[in-house]
N, C-alpha and C. Protein backbone atom coordinates (compact mmCIF):
# COMPACT_ATOMS: atom_id res chain seq x y z
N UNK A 1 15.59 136.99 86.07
CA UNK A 1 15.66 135.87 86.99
C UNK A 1 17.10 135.62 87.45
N UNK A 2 17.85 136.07 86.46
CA UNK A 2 19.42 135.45 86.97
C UNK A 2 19.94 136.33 87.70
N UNK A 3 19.59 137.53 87.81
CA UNK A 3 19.66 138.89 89.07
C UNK A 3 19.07 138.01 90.33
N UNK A 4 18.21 137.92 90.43
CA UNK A 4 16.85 137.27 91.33
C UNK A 4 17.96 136.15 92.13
N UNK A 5 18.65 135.24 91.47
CA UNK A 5 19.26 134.23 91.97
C UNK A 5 20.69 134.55 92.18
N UNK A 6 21.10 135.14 91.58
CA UNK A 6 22.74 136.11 92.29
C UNK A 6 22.65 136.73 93.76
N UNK A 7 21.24 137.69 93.81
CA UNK A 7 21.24 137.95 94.63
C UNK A 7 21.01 137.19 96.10
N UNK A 8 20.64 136.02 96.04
CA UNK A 8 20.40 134.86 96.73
C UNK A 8 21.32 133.78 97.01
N UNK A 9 22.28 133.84 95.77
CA UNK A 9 23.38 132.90 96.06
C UNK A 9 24.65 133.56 95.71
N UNK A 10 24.74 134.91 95.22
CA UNK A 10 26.41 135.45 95.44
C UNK A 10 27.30 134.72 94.70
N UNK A 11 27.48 135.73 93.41
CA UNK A 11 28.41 135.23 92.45
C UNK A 11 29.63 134.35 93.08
N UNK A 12 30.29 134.77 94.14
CA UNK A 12 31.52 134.29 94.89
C UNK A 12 31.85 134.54 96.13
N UNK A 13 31.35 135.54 96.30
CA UNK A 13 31.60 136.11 98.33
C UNK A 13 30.47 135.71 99.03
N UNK A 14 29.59 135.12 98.47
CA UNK A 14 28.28 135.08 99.51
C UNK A 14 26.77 135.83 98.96
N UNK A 15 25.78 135.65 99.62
CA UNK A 15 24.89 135.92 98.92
C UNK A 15 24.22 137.48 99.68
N UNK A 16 24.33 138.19 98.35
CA UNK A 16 24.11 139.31 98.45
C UNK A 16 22.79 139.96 99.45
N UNK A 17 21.71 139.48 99.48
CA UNK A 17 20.63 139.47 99.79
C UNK A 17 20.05 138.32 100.74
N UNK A 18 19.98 138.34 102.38
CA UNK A 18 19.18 137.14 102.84
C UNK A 18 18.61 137.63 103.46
N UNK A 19 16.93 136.81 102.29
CA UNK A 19 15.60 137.03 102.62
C UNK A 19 15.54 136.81 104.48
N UNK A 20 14.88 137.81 104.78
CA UNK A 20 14.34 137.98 106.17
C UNK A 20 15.54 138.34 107.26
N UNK A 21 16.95 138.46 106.74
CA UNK A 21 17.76 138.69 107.78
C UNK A 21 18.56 139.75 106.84
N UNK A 22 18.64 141.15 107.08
CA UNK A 22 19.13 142.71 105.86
C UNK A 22 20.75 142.43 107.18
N UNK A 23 20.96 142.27 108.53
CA UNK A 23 21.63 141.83 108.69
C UNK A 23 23.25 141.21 108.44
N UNK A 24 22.66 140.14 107.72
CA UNK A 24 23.69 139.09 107.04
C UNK A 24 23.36 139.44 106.01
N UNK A 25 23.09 140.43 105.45
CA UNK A 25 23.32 140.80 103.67
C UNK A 25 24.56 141.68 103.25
N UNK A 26 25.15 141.12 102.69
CA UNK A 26 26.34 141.80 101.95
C UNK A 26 25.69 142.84 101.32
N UNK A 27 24.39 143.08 100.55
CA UNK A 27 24.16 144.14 100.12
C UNK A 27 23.94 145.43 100.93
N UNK A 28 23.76 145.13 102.10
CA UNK A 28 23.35 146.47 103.31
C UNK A 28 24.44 146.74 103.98
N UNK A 29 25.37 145.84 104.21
CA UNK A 29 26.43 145.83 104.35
C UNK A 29 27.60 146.83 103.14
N UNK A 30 27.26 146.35 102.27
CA UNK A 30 28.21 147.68 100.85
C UNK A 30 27.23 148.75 101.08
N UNK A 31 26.09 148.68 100.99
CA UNK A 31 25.49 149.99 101.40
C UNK A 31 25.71 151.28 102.44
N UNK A 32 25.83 150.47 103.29
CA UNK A 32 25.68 151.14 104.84
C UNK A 32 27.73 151.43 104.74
N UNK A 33 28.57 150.70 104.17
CA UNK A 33 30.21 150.85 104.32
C UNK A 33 30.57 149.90 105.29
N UNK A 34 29.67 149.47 105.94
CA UNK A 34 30.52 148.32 107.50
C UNK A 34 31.04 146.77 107.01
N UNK A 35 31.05 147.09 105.14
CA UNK A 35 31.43 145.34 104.62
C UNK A 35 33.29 145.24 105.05
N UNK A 36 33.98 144.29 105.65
CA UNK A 36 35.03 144.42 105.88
C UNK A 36 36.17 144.23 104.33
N UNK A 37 35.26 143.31 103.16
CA UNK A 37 36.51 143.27 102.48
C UNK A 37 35.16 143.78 100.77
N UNK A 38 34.79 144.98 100.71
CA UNK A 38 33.77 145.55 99.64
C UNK A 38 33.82 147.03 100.04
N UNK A 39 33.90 147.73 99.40
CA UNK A 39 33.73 149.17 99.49
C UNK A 39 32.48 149.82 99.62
N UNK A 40 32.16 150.79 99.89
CA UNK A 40 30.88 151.20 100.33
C UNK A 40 30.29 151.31 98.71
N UNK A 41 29.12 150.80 98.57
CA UNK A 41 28.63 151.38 96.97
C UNK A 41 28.06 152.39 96.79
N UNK A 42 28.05 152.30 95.36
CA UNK A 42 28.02 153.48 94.80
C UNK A 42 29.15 154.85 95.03
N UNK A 43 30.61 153.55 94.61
CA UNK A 43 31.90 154.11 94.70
C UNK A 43 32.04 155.22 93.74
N UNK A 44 32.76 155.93 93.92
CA UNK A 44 32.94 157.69 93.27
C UNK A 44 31.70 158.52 93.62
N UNK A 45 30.52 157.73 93.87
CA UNK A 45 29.14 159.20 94.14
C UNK A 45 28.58 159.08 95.53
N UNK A 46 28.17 159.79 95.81
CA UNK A 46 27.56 160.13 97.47
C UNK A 46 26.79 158.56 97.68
N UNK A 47 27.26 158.59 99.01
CA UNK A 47 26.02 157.03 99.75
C UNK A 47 24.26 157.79 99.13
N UNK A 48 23.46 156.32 99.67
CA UNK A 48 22.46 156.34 99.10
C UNK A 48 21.58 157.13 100.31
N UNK A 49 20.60 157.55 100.55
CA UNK A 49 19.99 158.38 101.87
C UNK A 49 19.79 156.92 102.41
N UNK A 50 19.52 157.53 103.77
CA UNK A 50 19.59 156.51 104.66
C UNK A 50 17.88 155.86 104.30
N UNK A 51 17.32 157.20 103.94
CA UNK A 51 15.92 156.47 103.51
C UNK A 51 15.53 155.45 102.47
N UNK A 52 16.62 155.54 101.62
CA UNK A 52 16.54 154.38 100.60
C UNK A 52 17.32 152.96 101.35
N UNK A 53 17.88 153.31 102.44
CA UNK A 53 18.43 151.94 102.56
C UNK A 53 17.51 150.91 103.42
N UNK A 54 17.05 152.31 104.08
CA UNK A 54 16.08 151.35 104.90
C UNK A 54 14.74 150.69 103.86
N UNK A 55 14.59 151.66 103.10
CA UNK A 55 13.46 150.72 102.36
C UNK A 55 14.16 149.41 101.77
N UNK A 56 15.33 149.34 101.59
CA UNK A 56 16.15 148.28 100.94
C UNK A 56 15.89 146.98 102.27
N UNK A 57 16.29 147.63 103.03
CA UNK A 57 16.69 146.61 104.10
C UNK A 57 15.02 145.73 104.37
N UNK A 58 13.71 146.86 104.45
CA UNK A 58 12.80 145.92 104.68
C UNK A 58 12.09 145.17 103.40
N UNK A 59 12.60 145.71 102.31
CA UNK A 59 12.28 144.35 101.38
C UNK A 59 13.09 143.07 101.70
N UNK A 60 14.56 143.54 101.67
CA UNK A 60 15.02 141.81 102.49
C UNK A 60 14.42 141.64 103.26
N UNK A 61 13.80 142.10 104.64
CA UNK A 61 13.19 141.64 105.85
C UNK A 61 12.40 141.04 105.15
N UNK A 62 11.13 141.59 104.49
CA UNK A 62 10.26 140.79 103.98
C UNK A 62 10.08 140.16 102.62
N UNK A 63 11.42 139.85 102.83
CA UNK A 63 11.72 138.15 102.35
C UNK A 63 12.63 138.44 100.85
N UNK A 64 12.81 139.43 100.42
CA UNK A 64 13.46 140.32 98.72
C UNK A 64 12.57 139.55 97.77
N UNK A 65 11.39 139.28 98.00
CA UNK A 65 10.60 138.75 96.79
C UNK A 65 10.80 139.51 95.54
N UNK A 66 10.96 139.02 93.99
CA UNK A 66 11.17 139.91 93.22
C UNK A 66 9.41 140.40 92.69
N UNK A 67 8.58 140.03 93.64
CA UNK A 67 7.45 140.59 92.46
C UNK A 67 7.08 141.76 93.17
């Protein structure tokens, strides 16, 4: 649960994850590399396929429910 709510309210920069807008998510944002002050993740190993991001991105779209 305390993942669940980090990702929603962002230890300190903002919230990692907003349900229905992948957008304004800092997490697709470190993903994708276009965050201006976060490094692209999954620093030292290859980006993630673009196919995993997009599945990333439409669970935020539809809504990052954790169930």
């Amino acid at each position: 649960m305390r993942q669940h709510l980090l990702a929603r309210t962002g230890p300190t920069i903002g919230a990692a994850g907003v349900p229905g807008n992948p957008a304004e998510s800092l997490l697709i944002e470190a993903l994708t590399g276009t965050a201006d002050d976060l490094p692209r993740m999954r620093f030292g190993a290859p980006p993630l396929p673009k196919a995993d991001i997009v599945m990333i991105e439409n669970w935020i779209r539809k809504g990052a429910n954790d169930n």
